[in-house]
Each structure stands twice: as structure tokens, then as C-alpha cells.
C-alpha atoms as a PDB file:
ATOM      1  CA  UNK A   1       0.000   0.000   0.000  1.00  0.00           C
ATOM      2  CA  UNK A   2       1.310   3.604  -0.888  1.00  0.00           C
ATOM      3  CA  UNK A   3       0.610   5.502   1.824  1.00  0.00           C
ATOM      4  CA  UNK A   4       0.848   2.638   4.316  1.00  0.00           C
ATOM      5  CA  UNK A   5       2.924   3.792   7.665  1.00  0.00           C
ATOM      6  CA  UNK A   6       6.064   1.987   8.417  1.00  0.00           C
ATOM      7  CA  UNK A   7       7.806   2.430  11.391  1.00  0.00           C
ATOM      8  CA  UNK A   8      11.933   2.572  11.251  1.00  0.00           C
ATOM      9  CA  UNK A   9      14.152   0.437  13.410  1.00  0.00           C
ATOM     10  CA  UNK A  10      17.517   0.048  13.201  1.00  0.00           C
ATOM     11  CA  UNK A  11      20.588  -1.057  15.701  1.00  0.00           C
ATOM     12  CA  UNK A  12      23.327   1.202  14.173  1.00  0.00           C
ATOM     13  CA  UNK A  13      21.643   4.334  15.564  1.00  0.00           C
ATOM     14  CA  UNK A  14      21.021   5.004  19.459  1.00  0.00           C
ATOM     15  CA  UNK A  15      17.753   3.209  20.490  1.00  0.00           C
ATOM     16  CA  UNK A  16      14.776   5.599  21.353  1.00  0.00           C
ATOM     17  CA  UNK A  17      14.952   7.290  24.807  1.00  0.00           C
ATOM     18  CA  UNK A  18      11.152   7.011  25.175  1.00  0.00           C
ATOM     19  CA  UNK A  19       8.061   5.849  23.283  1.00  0.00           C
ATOM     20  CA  UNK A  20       8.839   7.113  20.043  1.00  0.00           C
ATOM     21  CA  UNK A  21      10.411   5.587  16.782  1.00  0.00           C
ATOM     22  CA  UNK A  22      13.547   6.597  15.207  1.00  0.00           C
ATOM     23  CA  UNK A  23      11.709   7.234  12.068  1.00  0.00           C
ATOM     24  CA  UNK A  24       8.716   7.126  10.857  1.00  0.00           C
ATOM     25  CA  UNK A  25       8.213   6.412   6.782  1.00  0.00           C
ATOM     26  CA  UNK A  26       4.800   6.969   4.771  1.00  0.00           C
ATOM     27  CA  UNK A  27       5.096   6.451   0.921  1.00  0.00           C
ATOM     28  CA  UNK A  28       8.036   7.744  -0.104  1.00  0.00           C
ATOM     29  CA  UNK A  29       8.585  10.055   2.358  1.00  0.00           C
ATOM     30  CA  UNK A  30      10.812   9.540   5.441  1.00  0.00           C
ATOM     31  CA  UNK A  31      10.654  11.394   8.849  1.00  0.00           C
ATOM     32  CA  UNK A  32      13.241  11.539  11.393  1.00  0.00           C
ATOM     33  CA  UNK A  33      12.946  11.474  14.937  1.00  0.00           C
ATOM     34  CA  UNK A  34      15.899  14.242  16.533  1.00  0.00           C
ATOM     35  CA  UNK A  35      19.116  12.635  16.940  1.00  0.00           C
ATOM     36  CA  UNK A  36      21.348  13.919  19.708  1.00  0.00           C
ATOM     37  CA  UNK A  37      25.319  12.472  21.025  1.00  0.00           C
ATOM     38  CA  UNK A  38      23.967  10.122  21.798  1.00  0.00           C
ATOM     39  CA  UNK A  39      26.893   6.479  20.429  1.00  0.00           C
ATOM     40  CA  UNK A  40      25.135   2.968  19.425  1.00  0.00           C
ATOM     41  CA  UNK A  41      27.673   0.931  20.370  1.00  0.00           C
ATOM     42  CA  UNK A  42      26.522   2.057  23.664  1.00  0.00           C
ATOM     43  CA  UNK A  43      23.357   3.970  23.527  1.00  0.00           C
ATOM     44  CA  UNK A  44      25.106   6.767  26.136  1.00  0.00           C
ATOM     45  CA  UNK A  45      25.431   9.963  25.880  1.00  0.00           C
ATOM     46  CA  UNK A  46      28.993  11.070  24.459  1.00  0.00           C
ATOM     47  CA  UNK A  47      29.312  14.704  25.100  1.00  0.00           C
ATOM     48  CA  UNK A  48      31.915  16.713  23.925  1.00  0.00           C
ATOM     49  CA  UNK A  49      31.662  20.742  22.384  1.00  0.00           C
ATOM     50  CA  UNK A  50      28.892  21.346  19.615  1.00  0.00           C
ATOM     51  CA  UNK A  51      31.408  20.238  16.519  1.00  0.00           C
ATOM     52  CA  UNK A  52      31.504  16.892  18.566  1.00  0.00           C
ATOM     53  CA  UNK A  53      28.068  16.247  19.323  1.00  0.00           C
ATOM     54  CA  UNK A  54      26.915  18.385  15.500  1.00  0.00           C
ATOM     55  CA  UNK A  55      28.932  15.276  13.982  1.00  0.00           C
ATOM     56  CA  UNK A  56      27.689  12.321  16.172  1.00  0.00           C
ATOM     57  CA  UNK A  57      24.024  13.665  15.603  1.00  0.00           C
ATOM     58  CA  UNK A  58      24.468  13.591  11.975  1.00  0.00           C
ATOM     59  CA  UNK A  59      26.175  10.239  12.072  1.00  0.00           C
ATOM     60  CA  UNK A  60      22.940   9.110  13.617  1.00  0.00           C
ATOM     61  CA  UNK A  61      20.541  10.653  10.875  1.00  0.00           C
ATOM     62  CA  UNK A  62      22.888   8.674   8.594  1.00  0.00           C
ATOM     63  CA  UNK A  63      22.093   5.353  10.129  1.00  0.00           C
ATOM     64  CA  UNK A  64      18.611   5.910  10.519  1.00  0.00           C
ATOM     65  CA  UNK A  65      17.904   7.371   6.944  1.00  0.00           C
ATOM     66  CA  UNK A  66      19.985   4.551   5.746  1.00  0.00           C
ATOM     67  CA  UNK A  67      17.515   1.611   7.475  1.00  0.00           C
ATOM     68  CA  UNK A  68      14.394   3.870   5.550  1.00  0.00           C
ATOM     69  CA  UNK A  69      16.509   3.208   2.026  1.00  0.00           C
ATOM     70  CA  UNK A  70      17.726   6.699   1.535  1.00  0.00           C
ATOM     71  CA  UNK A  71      20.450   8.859   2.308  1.00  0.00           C
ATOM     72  CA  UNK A  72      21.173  12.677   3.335  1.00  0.00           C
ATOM     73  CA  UNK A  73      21.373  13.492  -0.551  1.00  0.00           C
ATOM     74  CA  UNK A  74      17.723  12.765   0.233  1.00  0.00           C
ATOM     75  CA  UNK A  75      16.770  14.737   2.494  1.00  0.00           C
ATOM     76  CA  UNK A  76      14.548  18.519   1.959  1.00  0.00           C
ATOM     77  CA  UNK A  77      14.193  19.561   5.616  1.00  0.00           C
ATOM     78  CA  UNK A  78      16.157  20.133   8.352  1.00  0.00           C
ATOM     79  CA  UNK A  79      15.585  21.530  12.165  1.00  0.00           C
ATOM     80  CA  UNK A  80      18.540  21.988  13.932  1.00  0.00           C
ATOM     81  CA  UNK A  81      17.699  23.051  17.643  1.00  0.00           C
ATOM     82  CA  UNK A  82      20.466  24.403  19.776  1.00  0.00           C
ATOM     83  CA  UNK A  83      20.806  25.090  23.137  1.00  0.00           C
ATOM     84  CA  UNK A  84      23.059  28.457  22.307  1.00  0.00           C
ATOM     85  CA  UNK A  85      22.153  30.203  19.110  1.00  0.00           C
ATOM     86  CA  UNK A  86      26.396  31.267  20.092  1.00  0.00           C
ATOM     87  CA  UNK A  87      26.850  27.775  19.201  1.00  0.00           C
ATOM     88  CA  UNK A  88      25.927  28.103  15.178  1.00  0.00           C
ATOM     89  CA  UNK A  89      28.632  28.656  13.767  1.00  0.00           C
ATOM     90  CA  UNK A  90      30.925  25.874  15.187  1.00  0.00           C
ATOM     91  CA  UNK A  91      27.492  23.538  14.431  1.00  0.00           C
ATOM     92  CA  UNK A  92      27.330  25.093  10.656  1.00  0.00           C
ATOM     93  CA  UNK A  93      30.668  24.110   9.755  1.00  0.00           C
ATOM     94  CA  UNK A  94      30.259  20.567  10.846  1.00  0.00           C
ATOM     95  CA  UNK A  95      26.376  20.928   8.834  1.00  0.00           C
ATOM     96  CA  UNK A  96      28.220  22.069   5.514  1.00  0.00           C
ATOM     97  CA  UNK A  97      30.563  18.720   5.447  1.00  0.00           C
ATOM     98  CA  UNK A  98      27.513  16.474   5.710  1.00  0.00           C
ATOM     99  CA  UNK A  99      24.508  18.572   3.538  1.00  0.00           C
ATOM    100  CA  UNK A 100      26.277  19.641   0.096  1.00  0.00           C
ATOM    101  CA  UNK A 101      22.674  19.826  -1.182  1.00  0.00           C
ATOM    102  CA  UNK A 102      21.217  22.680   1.207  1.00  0.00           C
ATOM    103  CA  UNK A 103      17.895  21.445   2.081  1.00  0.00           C
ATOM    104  CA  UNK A 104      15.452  23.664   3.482  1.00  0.00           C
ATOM    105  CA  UNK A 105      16.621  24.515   7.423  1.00  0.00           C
ATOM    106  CA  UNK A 106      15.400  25.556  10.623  1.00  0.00           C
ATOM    107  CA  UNK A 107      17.417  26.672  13.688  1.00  0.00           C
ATOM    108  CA  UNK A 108      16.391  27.835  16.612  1.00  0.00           C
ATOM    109  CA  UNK A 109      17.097  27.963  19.998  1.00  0.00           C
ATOM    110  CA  UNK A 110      15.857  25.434  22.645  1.00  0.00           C
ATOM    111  CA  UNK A 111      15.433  26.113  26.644  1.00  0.00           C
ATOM    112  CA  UNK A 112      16.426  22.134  26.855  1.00  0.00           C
ATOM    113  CA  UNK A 113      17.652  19.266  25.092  1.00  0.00           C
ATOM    114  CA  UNK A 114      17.518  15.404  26.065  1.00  0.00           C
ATOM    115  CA  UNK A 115      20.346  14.810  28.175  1.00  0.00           C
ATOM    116  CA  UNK A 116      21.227  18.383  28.064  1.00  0.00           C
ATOM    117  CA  UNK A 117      22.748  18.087  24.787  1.00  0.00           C
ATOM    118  CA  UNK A 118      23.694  20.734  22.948  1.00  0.00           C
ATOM    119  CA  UNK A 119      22.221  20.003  19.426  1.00  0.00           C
ATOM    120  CA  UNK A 120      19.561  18.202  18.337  1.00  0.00           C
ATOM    121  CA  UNK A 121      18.541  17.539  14.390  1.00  0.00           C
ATOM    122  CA  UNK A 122      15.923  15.934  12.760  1.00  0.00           C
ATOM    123  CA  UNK A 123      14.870  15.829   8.982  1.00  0.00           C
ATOM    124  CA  UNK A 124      12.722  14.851   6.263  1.00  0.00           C
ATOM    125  CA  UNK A 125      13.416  12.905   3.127  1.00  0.00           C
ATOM    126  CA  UNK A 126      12.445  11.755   0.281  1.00  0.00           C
ATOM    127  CA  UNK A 127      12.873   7.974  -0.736  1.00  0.00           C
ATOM    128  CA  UNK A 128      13.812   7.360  -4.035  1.00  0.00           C
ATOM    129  CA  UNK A 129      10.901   5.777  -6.246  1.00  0.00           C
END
């Protein structure tokens, strides 16, 4: 079925940290949950400044968009949420090496992050047909 919802699973990105899926995929399109620092070897926390954790997120998106059958040349929409808008520049520069493309984006500021990280990013993407 087209339009039939299909829930994403996958070991090489942390397990959800409460009653949510990592992604969530209906036809073609794919929607991420946020991805923090968060290692899947271990499914802790790793820490570290923004370029540490920017990097480790996106590693995660990777994983998870790769279980859904895509990749981040797939994906249209971004939300970055940081807790220090003085922190976008250090997270940018880790961004540019991962999203050539330049899908849409959102950034904003967040009071609080899960495990007080200090980025969080989810996406959207499009599956290939």
C-alpha cells in the first residue's frame, strides 16, 4: 500500500529514549525522529563541544535514513535546535561537510535538550521511487 505507515528500526543508531520511533516512513517520504550524542555501540550519551556532538548527531541521521533506504542526498528539511544560538557557527561548519545539497533549514534555539545536549537535528526525506 502507498501511503501505508512503516515504522523505522535500526541497531546502528542510538535506540529511542522514550516511546517514540527513530523514524517514521509513509510512501516515499521519510521522517526523522531528533538525533542527539547520543553512540550505538553504547546507547550513552557522548558529550563533547557542539562540533563533537553536531557530527555524532548527523552520524545518527545517517544510520537511521539509511535503514528507511535513503540517504542525506535525500533529504529537503532540516531543524537543527540548539541550546546556544552562540553555538551556530561551530554547528554550521560541521552541517556544511555532511549537507552539500542545502535542504530547506530551521534553527532555533531550545530552553532544553535530552540529556542536556547541545544540538539536536531531525529531517525529512524523500525515498527514491
Amino acid at each position: 500500500m502507498k501511503n501505508e505507515i512503516r515504522r523505522i528500526e535500526t541497531g546502528t543508531a542510538p535506540r529511542a529514549i522514550g516511546p517514540y520511533s527513530q523514524a517514521v516512513a509513509c510512501g516515499n517520504l521519510v521522517f526523522t525522529s531528533g538525533q542527539i550524542s547520543i553512540d550505538p555501540a553504547t546507547n550513552q550519551f557522548t558529550g563533547g563541544d557542539v562540533s563533537e556532538q553536531t557530527r555524532r548527531a548527523l552520524e545518527n541521521l545517517k544510520a537511521v535514513l539509511a535503514a528507511a533506504g535513503c540517504g542525506l542526498e535525500r533529504v529537503v528539511k532540516t531543524t537543527v535546535y540548539l541550546k546556544d544560538m552562540k553555538d551556530f557557527e561551530a554547528m554550521n561548519r560541521v552541517y556544511a561537510e555532511y549537507f552539500t545539497e542545502h535542504p530547506a533549514r530551521a534553527t532555533v534555539q531550545a530552553a532544553g535538550l535530552p540529556k542536556n545536549a547541545l544540538v539536536e537535528i531531525d529531517c525529512l526525506a524523500v525515498r527514491p521511487d
